[in-house]
N, C-alpha and C. Protein backbone atom coordinates (compact mmCIF):
# COMPACT_ATOMS: atom_id res chain seq x y z
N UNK A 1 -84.51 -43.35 -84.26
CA UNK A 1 -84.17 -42.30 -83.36
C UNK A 1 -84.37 -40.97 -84.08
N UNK A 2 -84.87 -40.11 -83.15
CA UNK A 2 -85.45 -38.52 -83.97
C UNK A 2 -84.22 -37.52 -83.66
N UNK A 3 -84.54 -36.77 -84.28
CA UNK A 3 -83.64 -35.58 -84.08
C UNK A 3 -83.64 -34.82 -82.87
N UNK A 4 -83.30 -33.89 -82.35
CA UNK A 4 -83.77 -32.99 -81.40
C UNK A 4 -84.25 -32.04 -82.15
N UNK A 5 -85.48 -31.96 -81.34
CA UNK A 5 -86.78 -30.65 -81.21
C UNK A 5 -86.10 -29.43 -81.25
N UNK A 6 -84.91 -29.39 -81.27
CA UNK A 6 -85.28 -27.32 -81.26
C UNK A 6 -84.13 -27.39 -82.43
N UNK A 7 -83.94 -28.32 -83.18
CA UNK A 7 -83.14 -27.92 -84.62
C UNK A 7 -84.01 -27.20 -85.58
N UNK A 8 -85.46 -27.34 -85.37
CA UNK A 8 -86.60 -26.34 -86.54
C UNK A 8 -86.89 -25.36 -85.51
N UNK A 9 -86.90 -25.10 -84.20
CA UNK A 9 -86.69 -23.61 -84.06
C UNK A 9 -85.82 -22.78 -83.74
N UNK A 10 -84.42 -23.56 -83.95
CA UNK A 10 -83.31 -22.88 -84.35
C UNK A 10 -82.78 -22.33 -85.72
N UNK A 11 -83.92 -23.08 -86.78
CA UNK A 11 -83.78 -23.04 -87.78
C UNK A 11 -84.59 -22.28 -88.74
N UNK A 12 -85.43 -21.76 -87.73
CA UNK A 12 -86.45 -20.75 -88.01
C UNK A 12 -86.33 -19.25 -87.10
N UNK A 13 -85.72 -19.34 -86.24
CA UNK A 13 -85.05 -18.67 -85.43
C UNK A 13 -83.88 -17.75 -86.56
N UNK A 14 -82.83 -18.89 -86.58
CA UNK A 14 -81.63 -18.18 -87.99
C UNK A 14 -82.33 -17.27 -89.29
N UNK A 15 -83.26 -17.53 -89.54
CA UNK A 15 -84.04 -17.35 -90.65
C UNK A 15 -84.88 -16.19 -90.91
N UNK A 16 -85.45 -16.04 -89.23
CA UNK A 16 -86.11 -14.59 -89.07
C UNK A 16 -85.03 -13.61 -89.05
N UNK A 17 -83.83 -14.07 -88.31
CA UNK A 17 -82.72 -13.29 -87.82
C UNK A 17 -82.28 -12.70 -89.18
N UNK A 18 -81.92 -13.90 -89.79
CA UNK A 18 -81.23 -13.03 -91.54
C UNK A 18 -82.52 -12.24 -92.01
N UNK A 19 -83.96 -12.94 -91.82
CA UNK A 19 -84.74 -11.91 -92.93
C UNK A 19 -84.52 -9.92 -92.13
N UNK A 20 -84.71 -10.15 -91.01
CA UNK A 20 -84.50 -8.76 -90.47
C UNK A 20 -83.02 -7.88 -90.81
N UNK A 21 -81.98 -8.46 -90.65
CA UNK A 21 -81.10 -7.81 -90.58
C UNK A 21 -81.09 -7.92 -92.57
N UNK A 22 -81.53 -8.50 -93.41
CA UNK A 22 -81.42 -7.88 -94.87
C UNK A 22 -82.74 -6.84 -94.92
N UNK A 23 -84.06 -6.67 -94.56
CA UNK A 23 -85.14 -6.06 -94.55
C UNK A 23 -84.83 -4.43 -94.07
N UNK A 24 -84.01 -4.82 -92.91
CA UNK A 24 -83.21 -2.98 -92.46
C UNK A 24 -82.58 -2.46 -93.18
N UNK A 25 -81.32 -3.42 -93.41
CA UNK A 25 -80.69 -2.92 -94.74
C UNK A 25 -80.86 -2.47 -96.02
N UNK A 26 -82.15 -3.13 -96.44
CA UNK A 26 -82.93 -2.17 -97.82
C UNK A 26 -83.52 -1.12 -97.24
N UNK A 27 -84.14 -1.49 -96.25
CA UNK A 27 -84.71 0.28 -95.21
C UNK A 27 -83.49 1.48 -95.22
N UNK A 28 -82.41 0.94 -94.55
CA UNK A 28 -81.56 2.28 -94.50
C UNK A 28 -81.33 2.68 -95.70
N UNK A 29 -81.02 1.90 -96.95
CA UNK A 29 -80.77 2.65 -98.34
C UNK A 29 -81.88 2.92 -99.13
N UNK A 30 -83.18 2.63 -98.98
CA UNK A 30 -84.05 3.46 -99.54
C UNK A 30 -84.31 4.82 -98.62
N UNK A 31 -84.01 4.46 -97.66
CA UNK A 31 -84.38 6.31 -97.25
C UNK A 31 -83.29 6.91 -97.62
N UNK A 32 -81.95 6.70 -97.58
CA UNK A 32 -80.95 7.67 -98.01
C UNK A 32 -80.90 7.89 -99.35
N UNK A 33 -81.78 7.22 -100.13
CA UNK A 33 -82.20 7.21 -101.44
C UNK A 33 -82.80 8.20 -101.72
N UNK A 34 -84.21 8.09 -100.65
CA UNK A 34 -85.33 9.40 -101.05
C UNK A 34 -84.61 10.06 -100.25
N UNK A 35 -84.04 10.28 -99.21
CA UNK A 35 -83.22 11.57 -98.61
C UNK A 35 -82.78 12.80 -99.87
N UNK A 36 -81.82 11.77 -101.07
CA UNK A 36 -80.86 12.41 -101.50
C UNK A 36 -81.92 13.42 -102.86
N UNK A 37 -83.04 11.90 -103.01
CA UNK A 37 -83.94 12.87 -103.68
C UNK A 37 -84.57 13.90 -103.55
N UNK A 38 -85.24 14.13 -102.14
CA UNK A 38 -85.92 15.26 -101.62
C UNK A 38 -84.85 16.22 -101.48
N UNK A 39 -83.71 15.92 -101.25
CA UNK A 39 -82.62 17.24 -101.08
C UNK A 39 -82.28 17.73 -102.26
N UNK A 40 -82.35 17.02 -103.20
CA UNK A 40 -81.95 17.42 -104.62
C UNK A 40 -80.56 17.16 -105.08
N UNK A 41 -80.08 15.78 -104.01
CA UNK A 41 -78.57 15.60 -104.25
C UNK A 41 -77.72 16.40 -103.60
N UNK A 42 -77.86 17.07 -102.39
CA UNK A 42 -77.22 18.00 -101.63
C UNK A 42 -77.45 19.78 -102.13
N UNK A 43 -77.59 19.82 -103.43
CA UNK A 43 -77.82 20.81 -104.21
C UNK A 43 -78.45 22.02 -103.63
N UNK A 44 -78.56 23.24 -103.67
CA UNK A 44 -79.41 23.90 -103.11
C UNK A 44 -80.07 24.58 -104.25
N UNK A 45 -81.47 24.43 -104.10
CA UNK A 45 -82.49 25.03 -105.20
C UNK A 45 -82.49 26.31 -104.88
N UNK A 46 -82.42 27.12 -105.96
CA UNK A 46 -82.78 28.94 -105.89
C UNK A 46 -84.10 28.86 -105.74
N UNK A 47 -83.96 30.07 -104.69
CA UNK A 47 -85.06 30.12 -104.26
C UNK A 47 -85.61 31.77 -104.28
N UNK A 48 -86.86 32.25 -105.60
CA UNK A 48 -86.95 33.60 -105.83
C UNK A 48 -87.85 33.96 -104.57
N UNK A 49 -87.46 35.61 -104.00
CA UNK A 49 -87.76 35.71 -103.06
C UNK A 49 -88.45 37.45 -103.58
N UNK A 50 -89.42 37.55 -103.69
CA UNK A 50 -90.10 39.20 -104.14
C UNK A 50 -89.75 40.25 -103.52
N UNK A 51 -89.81 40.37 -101.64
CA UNK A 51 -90.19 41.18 -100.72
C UNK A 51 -89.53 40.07 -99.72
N UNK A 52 -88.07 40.66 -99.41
CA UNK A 52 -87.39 39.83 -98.91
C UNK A 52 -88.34 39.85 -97.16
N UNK A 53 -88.43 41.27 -96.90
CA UNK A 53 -89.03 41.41 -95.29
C UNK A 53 -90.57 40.69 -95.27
N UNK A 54 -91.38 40.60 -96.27
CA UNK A 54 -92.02 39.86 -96.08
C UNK A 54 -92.18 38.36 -95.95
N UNK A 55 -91.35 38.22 -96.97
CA UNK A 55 -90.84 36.27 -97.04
C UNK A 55 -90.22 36.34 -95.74
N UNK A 56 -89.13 37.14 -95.00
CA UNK A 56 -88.73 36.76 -93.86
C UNK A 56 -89.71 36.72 -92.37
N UNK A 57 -90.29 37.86 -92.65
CA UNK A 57 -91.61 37.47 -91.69
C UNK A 57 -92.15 36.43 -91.60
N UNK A 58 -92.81 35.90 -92.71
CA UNK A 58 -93.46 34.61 -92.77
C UNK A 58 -92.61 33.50 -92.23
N UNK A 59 -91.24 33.22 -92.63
CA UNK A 59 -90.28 32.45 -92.43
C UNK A 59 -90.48 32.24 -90.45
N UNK A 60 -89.82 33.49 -90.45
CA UNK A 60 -89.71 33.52 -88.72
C UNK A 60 -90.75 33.40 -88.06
N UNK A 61 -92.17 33.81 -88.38
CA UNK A 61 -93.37 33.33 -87.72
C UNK A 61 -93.38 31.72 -87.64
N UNK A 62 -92.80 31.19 -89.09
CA UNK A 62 -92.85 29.64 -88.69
C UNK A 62 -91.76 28.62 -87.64
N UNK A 63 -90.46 29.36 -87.45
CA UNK A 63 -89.60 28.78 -86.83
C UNK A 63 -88.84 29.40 -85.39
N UNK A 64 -88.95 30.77 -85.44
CA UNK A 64 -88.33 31.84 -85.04
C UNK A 64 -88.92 31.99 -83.66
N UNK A 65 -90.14 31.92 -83.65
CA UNK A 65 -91.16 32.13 -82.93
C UNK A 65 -91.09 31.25 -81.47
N UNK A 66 -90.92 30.27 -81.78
CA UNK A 66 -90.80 28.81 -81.27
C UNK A 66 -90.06 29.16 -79.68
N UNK A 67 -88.51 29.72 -79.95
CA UNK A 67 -87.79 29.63 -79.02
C UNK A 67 -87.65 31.36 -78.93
N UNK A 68 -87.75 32.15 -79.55
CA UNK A 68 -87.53 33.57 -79.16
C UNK A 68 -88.96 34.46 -79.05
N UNK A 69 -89.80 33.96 -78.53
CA UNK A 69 -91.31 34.48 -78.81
C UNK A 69 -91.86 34.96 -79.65
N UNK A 70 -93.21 35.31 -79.76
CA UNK A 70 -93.87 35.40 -80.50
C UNK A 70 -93.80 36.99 -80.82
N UNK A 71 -93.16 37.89 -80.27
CA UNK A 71 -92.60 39.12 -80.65
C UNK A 71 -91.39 39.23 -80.80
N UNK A 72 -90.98 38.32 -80.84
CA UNK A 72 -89.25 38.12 -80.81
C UNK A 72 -88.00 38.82 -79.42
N UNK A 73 -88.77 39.21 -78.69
CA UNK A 73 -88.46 39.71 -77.83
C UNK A 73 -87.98 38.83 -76.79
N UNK A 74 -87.58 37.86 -76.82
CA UNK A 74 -86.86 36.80 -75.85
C UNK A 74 -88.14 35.74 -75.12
N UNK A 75 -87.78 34.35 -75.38
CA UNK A 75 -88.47 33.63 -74.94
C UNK A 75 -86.96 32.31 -74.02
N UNK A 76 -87.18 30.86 -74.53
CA UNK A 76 -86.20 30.13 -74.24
C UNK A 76 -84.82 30.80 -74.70
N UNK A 77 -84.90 31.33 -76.31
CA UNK A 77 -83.92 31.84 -76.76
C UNK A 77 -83.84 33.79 -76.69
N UNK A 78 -82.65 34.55 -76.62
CA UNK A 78 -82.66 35.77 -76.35
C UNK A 78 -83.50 36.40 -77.58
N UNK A 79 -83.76 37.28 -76.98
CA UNK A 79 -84.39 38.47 -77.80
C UNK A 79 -83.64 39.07 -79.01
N UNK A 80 -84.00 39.11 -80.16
CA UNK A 80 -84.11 39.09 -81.65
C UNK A 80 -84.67 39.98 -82.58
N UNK A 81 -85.57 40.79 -81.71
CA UNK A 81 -85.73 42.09 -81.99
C UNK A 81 -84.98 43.60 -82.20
N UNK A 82 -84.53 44.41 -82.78
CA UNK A 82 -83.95 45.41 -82.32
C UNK A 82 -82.46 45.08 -82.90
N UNK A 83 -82.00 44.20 -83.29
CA UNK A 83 -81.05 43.81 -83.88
C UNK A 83 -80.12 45.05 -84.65
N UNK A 84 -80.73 45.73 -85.33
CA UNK A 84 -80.03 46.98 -86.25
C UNK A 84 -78.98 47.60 -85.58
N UNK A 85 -77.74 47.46 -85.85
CA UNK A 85 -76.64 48.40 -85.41
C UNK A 85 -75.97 47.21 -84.52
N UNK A 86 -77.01 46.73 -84.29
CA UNK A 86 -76.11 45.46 -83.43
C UNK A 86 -74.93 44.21 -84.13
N UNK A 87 -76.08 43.54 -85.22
CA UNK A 87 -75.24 42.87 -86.03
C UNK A 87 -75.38 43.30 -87.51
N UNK A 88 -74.87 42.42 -88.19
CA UNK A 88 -74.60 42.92 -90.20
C UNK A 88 -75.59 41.64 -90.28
N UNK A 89 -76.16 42.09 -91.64
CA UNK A 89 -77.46 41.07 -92.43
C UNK A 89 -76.09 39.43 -92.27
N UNK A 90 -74.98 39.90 -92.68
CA UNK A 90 -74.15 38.63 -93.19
C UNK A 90 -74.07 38.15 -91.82
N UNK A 91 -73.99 38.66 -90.74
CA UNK A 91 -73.58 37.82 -89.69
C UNK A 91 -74.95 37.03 -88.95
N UNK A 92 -76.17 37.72 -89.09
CA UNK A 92 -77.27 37.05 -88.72
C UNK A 92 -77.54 36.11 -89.66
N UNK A 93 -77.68 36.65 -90.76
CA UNK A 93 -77.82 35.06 -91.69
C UNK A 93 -76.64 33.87 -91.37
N UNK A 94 -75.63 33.96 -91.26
CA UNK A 94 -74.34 33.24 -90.75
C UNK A 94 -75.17 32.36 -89.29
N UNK A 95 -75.49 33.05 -88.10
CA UNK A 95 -76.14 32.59 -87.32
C UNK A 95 -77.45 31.59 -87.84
N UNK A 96 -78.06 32.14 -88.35
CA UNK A 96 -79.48 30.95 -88.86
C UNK A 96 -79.14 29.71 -89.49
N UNK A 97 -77.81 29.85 -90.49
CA UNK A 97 -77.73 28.61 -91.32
C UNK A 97 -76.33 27.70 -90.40
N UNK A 98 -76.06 28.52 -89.69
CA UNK A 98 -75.08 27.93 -88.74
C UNK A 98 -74.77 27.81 -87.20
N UNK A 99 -75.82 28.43 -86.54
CA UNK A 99 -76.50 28.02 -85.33
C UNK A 99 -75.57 28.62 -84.59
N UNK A 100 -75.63 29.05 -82.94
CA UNK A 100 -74.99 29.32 -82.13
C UNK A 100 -75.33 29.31 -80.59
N UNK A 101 -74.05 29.47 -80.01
CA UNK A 101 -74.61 28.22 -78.53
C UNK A 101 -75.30 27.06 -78.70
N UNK A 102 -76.73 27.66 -77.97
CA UNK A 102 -77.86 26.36 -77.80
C UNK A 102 -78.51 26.40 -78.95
N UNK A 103 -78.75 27.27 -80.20
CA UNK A 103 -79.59 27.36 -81.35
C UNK A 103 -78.68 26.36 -82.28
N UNK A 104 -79.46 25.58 -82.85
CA UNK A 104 -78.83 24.78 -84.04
C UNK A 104 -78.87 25.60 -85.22
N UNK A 105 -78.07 24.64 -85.94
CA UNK A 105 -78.38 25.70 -87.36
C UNK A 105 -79.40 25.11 -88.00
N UNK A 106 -80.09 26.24 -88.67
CA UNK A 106 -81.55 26.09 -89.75
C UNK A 106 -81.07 25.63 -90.92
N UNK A 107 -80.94 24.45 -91.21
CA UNK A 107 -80.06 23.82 -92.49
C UNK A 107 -81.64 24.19 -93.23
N UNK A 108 -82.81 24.09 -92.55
CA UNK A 108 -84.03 24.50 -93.76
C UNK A 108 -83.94 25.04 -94.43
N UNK A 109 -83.09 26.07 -94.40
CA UNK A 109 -83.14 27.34 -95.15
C UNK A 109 -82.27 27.49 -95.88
N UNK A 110 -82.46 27.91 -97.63
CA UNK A 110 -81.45 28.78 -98.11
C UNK A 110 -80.85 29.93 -97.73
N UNK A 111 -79.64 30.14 -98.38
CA UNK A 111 -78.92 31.03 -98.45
C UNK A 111 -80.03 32.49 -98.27
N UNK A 112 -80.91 32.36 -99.45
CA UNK A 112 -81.54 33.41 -100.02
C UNK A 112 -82.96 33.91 -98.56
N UNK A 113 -83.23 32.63 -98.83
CA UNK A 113 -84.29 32.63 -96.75
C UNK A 113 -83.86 33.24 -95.78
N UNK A 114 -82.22 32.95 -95.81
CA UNK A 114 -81.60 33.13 -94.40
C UNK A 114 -81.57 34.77 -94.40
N UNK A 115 -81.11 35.19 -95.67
CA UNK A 115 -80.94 36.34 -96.07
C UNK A 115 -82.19 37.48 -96.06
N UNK A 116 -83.25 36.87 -96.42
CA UNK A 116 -84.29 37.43 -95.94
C UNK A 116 -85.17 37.08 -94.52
N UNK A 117 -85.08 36.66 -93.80
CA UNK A 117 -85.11 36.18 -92.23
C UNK A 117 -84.24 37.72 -91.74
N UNK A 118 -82.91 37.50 -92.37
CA UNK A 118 -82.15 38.37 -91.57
C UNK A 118 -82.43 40.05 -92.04
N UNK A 119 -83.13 40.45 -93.32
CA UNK A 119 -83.89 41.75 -93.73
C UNK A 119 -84.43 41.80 -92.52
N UNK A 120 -85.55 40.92 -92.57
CA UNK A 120 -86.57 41.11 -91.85
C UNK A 120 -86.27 41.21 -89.87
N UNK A 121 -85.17 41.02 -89.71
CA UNK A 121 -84.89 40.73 -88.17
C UNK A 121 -84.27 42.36 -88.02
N UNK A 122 -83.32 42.84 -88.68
CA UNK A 122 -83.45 44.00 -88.76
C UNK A 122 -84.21 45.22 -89.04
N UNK A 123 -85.26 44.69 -89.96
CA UNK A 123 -85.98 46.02 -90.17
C UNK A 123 -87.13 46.06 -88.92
N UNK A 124 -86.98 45.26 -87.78
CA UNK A 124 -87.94 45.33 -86.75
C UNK A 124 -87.35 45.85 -85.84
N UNK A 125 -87.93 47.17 -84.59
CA UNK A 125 -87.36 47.34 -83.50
C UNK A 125 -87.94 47.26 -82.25
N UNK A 126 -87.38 46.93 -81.35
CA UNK A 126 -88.02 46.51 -80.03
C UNK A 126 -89.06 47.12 -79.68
């Protein structure tokens, strides 16, 4: 008398099941691995900045642009131009690395980025 037929594909069945659920599990901790590497361990690298309004230009052409147009003059997100007198460098940089309303915060950025983003958002006027 034989066995029953589906004890080898229950048994191959169990088998794929464990190889996947250990195969993810080395997945999730090698990326939080290279995560911690590419971040530098949470650390934040100094970052030298020459011509803060220029580094911030460049900056905001790459991200800025996106949701507040391409003149900064209001797109999805409000207008960003003209800023001077309105807010302090500390409170716009505060906004970039810490987001408000619908804007997330730009964790991209250093301290020193945010800081020049925010030169540069002021020294522009509508």
């Amino acid at each position: 008398m034989k066995g029953s037929p589906l004890i080898p594909f229950a048994l191959i069945a169990l088998i794929g099941i464990l190889l996947m659920a250990g195969l993810s599990a080395y997945g999730v901790l090698e990326r939080s691995a290279q995560e911690e590497q590419e971040n530098g361990n949470g650390e934040e690298e100094p970052v030298e900045i020459d011509d803060p309004i220029v580094a911030g230009e460049e900056l905001a052409q790459q991200s800025c642009i996106n949701c507040h147009g391409g003149d900064l003059a209001g797109g999805m997100g409000p207008a960003i131009n003209g800023l001077e007198g309105e807010l302090s460098l500390e409170e716009i940089s505060t906004i970039i690395k810490e987001g408000i309303g619908s804007m997330p915060p730009q964790t991209q950025y250093s301290s020193e980025e945010a800081d020049a983003i925010s030169e540069y958002l002021l020294s522009i006027s509508e």
